[in-house]
Protein backbone atom coordinates (compact mmCIF):
# COMPACT_ATOMS: atom_id res chain seq x y z
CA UNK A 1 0.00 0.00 0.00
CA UNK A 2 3.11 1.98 0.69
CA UNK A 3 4.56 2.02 -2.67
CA UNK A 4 0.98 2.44 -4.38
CA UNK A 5 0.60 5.98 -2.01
CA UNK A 6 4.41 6.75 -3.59
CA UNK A 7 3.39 6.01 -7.10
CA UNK A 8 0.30 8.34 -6.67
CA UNK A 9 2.68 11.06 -5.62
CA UNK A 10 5.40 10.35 -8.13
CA UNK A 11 2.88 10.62 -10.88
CA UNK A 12 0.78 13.71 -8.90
CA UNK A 13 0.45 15.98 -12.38
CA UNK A 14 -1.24 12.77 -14.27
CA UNK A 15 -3.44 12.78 -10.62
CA UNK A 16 -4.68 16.59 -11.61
CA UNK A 17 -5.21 15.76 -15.05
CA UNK A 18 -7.56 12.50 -14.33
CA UNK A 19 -9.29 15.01 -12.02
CA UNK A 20 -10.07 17.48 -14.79
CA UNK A 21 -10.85 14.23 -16.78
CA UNK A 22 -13.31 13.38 -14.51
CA UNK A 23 -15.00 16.19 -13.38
CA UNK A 24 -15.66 16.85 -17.09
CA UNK A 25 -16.28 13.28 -18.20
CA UNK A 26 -18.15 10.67 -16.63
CA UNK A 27 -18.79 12.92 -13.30
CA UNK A 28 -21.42 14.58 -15.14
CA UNK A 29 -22.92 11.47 -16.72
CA UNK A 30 -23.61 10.36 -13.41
CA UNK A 31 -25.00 13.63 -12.34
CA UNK A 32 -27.20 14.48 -15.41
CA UNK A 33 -28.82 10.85 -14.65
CA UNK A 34 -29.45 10.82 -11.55
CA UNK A 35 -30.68 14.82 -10.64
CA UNK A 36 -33.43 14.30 -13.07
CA UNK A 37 -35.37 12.01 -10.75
CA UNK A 38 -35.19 15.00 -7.99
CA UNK A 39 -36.57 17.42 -10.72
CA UNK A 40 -39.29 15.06 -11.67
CA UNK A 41 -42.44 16.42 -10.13
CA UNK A 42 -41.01 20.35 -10.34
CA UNK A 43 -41.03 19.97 -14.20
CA UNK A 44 -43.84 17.63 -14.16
CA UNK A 45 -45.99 20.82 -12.36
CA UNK A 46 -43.86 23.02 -14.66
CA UNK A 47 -45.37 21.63 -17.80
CA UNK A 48 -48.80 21.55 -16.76
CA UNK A 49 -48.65 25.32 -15.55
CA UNK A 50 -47.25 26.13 -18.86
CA UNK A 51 -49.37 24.44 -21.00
CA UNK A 52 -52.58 25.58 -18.97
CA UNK A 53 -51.06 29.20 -19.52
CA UNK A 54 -50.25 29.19 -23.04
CA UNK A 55 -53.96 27.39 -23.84
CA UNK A 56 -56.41 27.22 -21.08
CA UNK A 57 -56.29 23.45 -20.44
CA UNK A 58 -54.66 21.30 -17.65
CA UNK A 59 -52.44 18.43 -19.53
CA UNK A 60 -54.32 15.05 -19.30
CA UNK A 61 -52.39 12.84 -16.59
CA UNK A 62 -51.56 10.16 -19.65
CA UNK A 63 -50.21 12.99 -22.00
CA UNK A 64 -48.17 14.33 -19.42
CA UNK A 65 -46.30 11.36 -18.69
CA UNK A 66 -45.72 11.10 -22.34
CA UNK A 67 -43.85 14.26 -22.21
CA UNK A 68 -41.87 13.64 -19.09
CA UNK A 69 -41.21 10.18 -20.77
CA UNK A 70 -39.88 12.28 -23.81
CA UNK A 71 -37.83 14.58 -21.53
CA UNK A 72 -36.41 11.80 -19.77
CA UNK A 73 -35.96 9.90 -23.13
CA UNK A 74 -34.38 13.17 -25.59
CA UNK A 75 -31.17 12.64 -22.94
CA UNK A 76 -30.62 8.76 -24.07
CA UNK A 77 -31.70 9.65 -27.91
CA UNK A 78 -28.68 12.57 -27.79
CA UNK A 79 -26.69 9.83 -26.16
CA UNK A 80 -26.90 8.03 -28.69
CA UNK A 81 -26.01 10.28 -31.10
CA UNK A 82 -22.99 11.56 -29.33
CA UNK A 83 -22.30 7.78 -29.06
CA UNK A 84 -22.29 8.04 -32.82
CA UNK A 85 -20.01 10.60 -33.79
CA UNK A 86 -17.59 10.50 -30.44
CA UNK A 87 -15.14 7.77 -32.86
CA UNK A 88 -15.17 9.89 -35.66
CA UNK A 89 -14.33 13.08 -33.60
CA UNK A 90 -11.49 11.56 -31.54
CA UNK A 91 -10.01 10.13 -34.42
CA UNK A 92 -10.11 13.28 -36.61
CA UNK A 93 -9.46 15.72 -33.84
CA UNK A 94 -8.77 14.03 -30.71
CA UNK A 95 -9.49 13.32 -27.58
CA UNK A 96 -8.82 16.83 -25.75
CA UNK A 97 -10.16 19.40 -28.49
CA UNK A 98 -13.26 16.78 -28.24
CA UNK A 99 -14.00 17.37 -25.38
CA UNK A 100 -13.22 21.29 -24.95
CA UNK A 101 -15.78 21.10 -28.05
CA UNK A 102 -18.52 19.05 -25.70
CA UNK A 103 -17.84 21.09 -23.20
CA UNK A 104 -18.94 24.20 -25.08
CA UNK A 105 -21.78 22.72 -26.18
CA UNK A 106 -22.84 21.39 -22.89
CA UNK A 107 -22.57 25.03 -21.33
CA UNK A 108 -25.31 26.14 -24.01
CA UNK A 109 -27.19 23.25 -23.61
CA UNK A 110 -27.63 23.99 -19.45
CA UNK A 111 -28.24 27.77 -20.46
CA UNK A 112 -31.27 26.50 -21.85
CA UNK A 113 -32.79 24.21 -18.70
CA UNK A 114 -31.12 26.80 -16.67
CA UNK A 115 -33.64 29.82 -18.51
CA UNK A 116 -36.79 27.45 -19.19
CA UNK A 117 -38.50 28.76 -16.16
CA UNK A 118 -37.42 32.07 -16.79
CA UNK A 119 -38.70 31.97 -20.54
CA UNK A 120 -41.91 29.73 -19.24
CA UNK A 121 -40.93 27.29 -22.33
CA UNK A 122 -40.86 23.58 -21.39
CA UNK A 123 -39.67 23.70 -25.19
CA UNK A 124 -36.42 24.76 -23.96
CA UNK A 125 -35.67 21.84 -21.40
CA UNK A 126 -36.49 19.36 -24.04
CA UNK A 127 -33.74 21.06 -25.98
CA UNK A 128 -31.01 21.35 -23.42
CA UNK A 129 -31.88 17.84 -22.24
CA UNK A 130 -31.02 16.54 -26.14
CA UNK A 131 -27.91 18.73 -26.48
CA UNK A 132 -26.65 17.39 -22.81
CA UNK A 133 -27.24 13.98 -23.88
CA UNK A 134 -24.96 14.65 -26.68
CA UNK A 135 -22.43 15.44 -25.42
CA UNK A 136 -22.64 12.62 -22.41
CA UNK A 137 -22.44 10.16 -25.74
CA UNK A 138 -19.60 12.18 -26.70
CA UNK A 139 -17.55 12.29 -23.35
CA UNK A 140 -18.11 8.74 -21.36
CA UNK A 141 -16.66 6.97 -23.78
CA UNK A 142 -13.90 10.10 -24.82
CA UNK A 143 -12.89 10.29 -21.05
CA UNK A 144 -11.99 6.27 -20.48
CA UNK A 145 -10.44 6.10 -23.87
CA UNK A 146 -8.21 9.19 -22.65
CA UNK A 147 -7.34 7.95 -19.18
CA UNK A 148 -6.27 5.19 -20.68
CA UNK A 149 -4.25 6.72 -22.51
CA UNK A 150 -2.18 8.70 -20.46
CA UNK A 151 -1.41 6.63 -17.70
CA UNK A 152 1.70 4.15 -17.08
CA UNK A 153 1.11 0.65 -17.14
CA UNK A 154 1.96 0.38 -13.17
CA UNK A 155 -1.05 2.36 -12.51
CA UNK A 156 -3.73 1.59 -15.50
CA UNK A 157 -5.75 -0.24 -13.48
CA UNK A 158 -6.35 2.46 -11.15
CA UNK A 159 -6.41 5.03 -13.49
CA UNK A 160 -9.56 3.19 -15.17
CA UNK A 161 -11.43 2.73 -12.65
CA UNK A 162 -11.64 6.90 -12.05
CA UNK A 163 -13.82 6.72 -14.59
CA UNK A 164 -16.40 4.41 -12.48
CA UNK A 165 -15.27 6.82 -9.49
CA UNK A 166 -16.56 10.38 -11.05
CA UNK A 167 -19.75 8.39 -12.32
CA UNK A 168 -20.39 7.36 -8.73
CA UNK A 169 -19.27 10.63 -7.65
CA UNK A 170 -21.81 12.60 -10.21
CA UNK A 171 -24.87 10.34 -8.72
CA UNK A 172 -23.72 11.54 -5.21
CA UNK A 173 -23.40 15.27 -6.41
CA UNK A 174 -26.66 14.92 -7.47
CA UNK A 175 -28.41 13.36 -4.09
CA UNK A 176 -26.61 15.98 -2.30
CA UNK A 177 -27.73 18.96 -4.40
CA UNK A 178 -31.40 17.26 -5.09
CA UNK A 179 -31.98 17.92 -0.67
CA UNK A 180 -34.79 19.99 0.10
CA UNK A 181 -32.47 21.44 1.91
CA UNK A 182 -30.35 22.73 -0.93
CA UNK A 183 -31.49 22.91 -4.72
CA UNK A 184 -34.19 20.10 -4.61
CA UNK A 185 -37.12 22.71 -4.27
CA UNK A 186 -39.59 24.19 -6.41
CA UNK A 187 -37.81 27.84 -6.67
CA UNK A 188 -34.18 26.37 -7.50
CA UNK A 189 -35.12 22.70 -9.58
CA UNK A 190 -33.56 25.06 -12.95
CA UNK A 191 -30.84 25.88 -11.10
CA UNK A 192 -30.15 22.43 -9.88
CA UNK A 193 -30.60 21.17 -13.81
CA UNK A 194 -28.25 23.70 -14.69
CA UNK A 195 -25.19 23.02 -11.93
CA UNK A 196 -23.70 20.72 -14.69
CA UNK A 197 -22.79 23.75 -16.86
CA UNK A 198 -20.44 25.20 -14.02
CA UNK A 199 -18.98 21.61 -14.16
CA UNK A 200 -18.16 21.93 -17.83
CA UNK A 201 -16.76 25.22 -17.61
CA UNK A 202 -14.30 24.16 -14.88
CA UNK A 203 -12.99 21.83 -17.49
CA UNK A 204 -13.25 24.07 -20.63
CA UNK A 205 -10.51 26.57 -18.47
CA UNK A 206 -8.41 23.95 -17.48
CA UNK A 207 -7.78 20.89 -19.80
CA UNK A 208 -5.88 23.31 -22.56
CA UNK A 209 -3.04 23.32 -19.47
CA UNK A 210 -2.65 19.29 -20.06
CA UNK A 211 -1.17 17.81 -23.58
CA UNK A 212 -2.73 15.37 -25.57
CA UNK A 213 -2.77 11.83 -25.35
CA UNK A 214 0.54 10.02 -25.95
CA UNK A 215 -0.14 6.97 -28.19
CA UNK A 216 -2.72 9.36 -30.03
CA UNK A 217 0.12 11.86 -30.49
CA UNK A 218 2.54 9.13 -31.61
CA UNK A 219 0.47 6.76 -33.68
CA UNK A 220 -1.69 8.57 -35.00
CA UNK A 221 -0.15 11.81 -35.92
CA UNK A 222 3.48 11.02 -35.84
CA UNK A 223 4.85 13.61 -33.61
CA UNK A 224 7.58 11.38 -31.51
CA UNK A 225 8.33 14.80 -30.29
CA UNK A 226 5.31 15.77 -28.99
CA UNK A 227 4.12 12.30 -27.01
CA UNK A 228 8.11 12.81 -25.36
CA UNK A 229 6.61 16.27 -23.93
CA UNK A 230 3.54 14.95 -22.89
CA UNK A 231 4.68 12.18 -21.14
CA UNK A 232 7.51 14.07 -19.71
CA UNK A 233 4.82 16.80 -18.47
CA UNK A 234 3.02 13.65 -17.31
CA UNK A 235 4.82 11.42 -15.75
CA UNK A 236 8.08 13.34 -14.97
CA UNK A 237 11.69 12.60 -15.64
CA UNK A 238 13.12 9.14 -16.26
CA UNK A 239 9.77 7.69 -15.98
CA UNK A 240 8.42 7.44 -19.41
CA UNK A 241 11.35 5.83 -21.32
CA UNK A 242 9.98 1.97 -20.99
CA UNK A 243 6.76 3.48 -22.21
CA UNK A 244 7.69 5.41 -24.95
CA UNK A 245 9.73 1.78 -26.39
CA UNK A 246 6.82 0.03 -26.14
CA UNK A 247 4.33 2.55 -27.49
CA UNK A 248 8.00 2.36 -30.88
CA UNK A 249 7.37 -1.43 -31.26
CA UNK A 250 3.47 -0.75 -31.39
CA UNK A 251 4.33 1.36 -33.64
CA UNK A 252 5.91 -0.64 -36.22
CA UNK A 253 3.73 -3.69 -35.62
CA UNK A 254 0.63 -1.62 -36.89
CA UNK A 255 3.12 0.66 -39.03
CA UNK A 256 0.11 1.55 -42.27
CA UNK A 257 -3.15 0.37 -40.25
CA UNK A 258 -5.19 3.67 -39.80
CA UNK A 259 -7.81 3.98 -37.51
CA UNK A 260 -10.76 1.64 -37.81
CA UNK A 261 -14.79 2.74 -38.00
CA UNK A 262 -17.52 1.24 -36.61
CA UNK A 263 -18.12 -1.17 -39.85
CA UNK A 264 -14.59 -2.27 -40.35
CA UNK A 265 -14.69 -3.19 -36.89
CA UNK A 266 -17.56 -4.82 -37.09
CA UNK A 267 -16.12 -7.02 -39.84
CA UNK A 268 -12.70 -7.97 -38.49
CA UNK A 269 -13.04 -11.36 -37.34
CA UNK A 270 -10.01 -10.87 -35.17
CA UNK A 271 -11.68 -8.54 -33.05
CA UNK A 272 -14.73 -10.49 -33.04
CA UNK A 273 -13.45 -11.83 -29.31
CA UNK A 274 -12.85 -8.82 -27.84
CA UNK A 275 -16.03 -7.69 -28.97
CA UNK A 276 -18.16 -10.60 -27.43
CA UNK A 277 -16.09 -9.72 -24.17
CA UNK A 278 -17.59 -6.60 -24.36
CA UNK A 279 -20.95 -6.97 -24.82
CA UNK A 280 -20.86 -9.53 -22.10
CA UNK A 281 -19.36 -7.60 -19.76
CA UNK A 282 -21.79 -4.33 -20.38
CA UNK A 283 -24.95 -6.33 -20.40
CA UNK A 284 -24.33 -7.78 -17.31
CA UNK A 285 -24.47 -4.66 -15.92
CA UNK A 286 -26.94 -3.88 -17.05
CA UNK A 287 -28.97 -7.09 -15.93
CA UNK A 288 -27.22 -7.45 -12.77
CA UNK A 289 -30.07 -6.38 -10.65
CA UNK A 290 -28.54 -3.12 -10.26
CA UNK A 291 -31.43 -0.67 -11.82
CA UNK A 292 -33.89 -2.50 -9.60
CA UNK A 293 -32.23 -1.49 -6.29
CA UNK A 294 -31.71 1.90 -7.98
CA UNK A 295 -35.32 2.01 -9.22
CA UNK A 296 -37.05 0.77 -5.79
CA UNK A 297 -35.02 1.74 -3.10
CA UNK A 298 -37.13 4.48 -1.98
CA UNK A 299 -39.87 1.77 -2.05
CA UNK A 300 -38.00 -0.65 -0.15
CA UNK A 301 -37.34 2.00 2.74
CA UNK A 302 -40.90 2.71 2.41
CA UNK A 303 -41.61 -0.83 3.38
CA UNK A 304 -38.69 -0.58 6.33
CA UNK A 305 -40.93 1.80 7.67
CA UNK A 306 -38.43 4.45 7.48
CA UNK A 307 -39.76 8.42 7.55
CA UNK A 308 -40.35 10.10 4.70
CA UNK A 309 -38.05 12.73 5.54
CA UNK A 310 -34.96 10.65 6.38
CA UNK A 311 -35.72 8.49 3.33
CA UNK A 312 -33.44 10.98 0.70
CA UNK A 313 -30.64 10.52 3.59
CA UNK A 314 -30.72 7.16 3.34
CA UNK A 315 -30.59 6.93 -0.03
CA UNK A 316 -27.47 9.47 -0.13
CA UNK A 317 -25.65 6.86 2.13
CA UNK A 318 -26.20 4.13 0.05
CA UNK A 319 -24.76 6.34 -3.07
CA UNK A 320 -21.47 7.32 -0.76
CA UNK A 321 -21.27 3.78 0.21
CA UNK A 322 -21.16 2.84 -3.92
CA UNK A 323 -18.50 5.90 -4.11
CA UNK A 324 -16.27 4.86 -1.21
CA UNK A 325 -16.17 1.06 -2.79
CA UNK A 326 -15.27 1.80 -6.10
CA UNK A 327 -12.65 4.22 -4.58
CA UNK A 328 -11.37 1.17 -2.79
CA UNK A 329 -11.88 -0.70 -5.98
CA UNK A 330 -9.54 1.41 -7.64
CA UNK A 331 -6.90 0.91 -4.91
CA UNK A 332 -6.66 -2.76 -5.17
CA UNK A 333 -7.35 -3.64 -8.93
CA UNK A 334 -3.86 -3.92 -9.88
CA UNK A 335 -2.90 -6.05 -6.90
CA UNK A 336 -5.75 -8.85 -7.13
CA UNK A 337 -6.83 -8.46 -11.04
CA UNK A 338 -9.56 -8.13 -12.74
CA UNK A 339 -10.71 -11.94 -12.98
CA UNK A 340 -10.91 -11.90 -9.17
CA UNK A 341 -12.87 -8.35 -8.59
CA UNK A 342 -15.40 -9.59 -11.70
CA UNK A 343 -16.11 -13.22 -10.37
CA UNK A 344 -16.01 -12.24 -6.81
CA UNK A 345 -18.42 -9.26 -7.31
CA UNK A 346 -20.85 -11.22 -8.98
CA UNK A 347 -21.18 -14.22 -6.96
CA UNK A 348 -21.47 -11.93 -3.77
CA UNK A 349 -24.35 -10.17 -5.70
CA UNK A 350 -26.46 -12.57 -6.64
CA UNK A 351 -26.08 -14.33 -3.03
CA UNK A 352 -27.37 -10.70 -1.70
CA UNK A 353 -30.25 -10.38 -4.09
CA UNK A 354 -31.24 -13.82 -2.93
CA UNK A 355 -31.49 -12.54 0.53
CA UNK A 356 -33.24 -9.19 -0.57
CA UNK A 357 -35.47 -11.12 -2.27
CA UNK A 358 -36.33 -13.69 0.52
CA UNK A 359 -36.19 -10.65 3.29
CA UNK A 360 -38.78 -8.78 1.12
CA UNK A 361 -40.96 -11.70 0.70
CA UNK A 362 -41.10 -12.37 4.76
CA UNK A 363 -40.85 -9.01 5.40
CA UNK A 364 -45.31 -9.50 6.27
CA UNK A 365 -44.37 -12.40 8.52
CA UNK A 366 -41.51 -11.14 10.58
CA UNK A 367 -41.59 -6.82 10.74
CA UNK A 368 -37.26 -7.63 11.64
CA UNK A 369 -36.64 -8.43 7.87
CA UNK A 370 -37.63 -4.80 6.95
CA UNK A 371 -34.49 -3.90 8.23
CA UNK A 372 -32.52 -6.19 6.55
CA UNK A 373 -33.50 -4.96 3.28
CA UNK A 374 -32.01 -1.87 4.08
CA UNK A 375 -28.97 -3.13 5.73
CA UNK A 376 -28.68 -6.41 2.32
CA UNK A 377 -29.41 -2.94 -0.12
CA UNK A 378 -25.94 -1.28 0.99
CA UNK A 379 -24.39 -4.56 1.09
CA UNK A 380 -25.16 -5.23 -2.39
CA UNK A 381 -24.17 -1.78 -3.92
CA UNK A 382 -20.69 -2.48 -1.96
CA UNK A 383 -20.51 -5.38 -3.51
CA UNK A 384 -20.90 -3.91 -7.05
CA UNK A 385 -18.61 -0.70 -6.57
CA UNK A 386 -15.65 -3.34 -5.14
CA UNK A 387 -16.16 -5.54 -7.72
CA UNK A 388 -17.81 -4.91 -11.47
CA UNK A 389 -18.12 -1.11 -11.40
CA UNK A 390 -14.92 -0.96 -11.62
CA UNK A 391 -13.52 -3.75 -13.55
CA UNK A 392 -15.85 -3.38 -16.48
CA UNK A 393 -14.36 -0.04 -17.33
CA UNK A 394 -10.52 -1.52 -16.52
CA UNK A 395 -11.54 -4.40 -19.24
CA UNK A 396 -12.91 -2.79 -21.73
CA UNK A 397 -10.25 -0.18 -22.14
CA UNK A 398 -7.58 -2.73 -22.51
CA UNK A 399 -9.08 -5.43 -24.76
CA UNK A 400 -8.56 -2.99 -27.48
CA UNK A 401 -5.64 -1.52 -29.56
CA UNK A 402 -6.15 2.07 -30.82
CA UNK A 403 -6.72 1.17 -33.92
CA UNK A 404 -9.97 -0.40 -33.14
CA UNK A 405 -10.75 1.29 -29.59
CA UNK A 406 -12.59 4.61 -30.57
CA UNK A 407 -15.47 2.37 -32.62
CA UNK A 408 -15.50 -0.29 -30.36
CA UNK A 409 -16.72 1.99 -27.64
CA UNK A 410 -18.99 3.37 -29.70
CA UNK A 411 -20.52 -0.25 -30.11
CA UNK A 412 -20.42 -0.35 -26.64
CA UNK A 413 -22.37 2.67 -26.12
CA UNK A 414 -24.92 2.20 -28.50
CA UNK A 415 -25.69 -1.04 -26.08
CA UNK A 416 -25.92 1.42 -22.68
CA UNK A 417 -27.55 4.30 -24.70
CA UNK A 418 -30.50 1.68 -26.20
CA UNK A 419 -31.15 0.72 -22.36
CA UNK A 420 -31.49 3.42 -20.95
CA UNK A 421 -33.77 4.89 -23.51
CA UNK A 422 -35.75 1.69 -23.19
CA UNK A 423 -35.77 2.41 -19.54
CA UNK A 424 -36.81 6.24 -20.04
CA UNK A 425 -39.37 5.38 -22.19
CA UNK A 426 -41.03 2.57 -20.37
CA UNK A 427 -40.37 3.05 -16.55
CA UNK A 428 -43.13 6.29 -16.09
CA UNK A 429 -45.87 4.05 -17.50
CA UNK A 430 -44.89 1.41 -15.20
CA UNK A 431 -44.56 3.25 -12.54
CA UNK A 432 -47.74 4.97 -13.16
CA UNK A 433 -49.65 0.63 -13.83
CA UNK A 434 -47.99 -0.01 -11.10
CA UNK A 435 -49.45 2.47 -9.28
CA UNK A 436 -53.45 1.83 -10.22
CA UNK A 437 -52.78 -1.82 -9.93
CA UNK A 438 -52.18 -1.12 -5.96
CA UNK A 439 -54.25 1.15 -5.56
CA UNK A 440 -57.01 -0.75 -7.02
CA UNK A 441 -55.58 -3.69 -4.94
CA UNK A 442 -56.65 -1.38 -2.05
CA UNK A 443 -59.97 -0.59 -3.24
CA UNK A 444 -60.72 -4.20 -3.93
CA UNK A 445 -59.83 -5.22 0.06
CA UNK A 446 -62.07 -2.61 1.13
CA UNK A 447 -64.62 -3.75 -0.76
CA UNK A 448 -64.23 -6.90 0.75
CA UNK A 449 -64.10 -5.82 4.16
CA UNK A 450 -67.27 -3.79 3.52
CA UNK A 451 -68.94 -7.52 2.53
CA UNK A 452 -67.67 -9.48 5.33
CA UNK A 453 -68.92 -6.69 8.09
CA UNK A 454 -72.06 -6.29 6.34
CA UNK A 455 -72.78 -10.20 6.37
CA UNK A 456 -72.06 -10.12 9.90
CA UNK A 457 -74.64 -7.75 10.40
CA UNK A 458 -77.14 -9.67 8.67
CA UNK A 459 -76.21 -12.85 10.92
């Protein structure tokens, strides 16, 4: 542990420049996802004030969730999009004038959420929503490409899982801000939607102080001079010279193979495995169980009996528990492996969603279990940020050559984005069944309660 706390100070100017990474990559993924559900029923009043303004008509319940459905949605649609045109970008321009580019366009895009209430135009939120999905296609996959990148081989594995780190850290931004307390309120919900702008900015003043990355500079371009700056700048004196051989003989073993795009890729059989890997690896998180807890924890609380008012508390510690784990994760990735952290994760998982399950199912019989839900809920996002949150992201980086890297994340993304607009899409109206179907449930046992005390009067 020693020599990985030396390492992190030997290498402390690659340490600012993943933090610039991250505040400006998959930090405000995480955020952008997750505020949303705090703004949900300020824009949901928002729209119907608006449209009963503009035309003298409240918004029917049904059409309403349509177009919170399509605000939530525009986000995953842009995301795709960005997905889209993030490997052609990187490749032509690369990684850092990318994302100074996103970030541009991500400052205009929160000027417009950030003035909708102003302007009264729920027109303008579905708008800054799109652009701001954009450029989240455009900068989770730019960011882990470019940490990558720039870090040594002693220290990849760590440096790849920051990526999993701002992403948990953007959904604990959010919880924070998203208090009643701060700018989860009816007055400040625009302001709150905006906060990812500043974010942006941040990075738009200080990535141009940090060079390019390396292999980009070297295999793509050609300028041996300019990836010996940056990894000097980097990495710091006498510690770059093993890299910079290595990064030679890649060189010259894919001397004439330019970049591949998404359809070359696609038909290379060589990559095919790497590919598969992939895939694998991304849908299993996204089948892991891991949108249900994220999805129904406030229900599951609910059932624990828990306040109402301590309930957003709650559910900020279990997103600083997933933080401090993949922190953790990050520290111990390159001692134990991925194999381990992957396997290991898993297996503890599914044994804790067993558990949930069976708690949640007994939780009628014996009121004790309620509590174990909560207690099995933080266990299991532990288990996830020690173990897959992490490693995913570590895998998936390295499987590739650059060559083939850009458009296989795209691929990759294209997977995510499609779920999560599935999700957006579906998830209001099932909330919503979900909701008649209990409450009809509740109507129905009255009903029957009425009958059974009415046939004990006749008797």
């Amino acid at each position: 542990m020693s020599g990985f706390l030396s390492d992190l100070v030997q290498y402390r100017k690659l340490l600012l420049m993943v933090v610039v990474l991250g505040i400006g990559g998959t930090h405000l993924s995480g955020f952008q996802m997750s505020v949303i559900n705090y703004t949900s029923p300020y824009i949901q009043k928002f729209l119907n004030e608006t449209w009963l303004e503009r035309y003298g008509s409240a918004l029917h319940q049904e059409t309403l969730t349509l177009l919170w459905s399509v605000i939530v949605s525009l986000y995953c649609v842009g995301g795709m999009m960005g997905c889209l045109c993030s490997g052609y970008l990187t490749a032509k321009f690369g990684k850092k004038k990318c994302l100074l580019l996103n970030d541009v366009i991500l400052i205009i895009a929160t000027l417009h959420t950030g003035f909708s209430r102003t302007a009264k135009s729920f027109e303008m939120i579905l708008v800054g929503r799109f652009l701001e999905g954009i450029c989240a296609g455009i900068h989770l996959g730019t960011h882990v490409q470019y940490a990558g990148e720039i870090s040594p081989k002693k220290l990849r594995g760590f440096i790849n899982v920051t990526s999993s780190v701002f992403f948990a850290l953007g959904k604990t931004v959010a919880r924070i801000l998203g208090l009643r307390d701060l700018l989860g309120t009816e007055d400040r919900w625009n302001v709150l939607l905006s906060f990812s702008g500043l974010v942006a900015l941040i990075q738009l003043l200080f990535l141009p102080f940090f060079p390019e990355s390396p292999p980009y500079l070297l295999l793509q371009k050609g300028d041996k001079a300019g990836c010996l700056k940056a990894m000097k700048q980097l990495w710091g004196e006498g510690n770059y010279h093993t890299e910079f051989e290595d990064l030679m003989k890649e060189k010259a073993i894919t001397k004439g193979t330019k970049i591949m795009n998404v359809l070359e890729v696609l038909r290379e059989p060589s990559v095919y495995p790497q590919l598969i890997t992939m895939l694998l690896l991304l849908l299993s998180l996204q089948l892991c169980g891991l949108s249900a807890i994220t999805f129904y924890t406030s229900e599951i609380f609910q059932t624990a009996n828990l306040q109402e008012s301590i309930i957003p508390y709650v559910s900020l510690g279990v997103s600083v528990s997933e933080l401090i784990s993949v922190i953790f994760c990050s520290s111990i990735i390159d001692r134990f492996g991925r194999r381990i952290l992957l396997c290991g994760g898993y297996l503890l998982m599914a044994l804790i969603l067993l558990l949930l399950e069976t708690s949640l199912l007994l939780s009628d019989q014996f009121l004790w279990m309620r509590y174990c839900s909560v207690v099995l809920i933080f266990l299991f996002i532990i288990a996830y940020g020690i173990g897959p949150a992490g490693a995913v992201s570590s895998v998936t980086n390295e499987i590739f050559t650059l060559s083939t890297r850009a458009s296989a994340f795209v691929i990759g993304g294209i997977v995510i984005w499609l779920g999560l607009t599935f999700t957006g899409m579906i998830f209001p109206f099932a909330v919503k069944q979900k909701g008649s179907q209990s409450l009809k449930s509740q109507k129905n046992s009255k009903h029957a309660s009425l009958r059974r005390n009415v046939t004990r009067l006749w008797r």
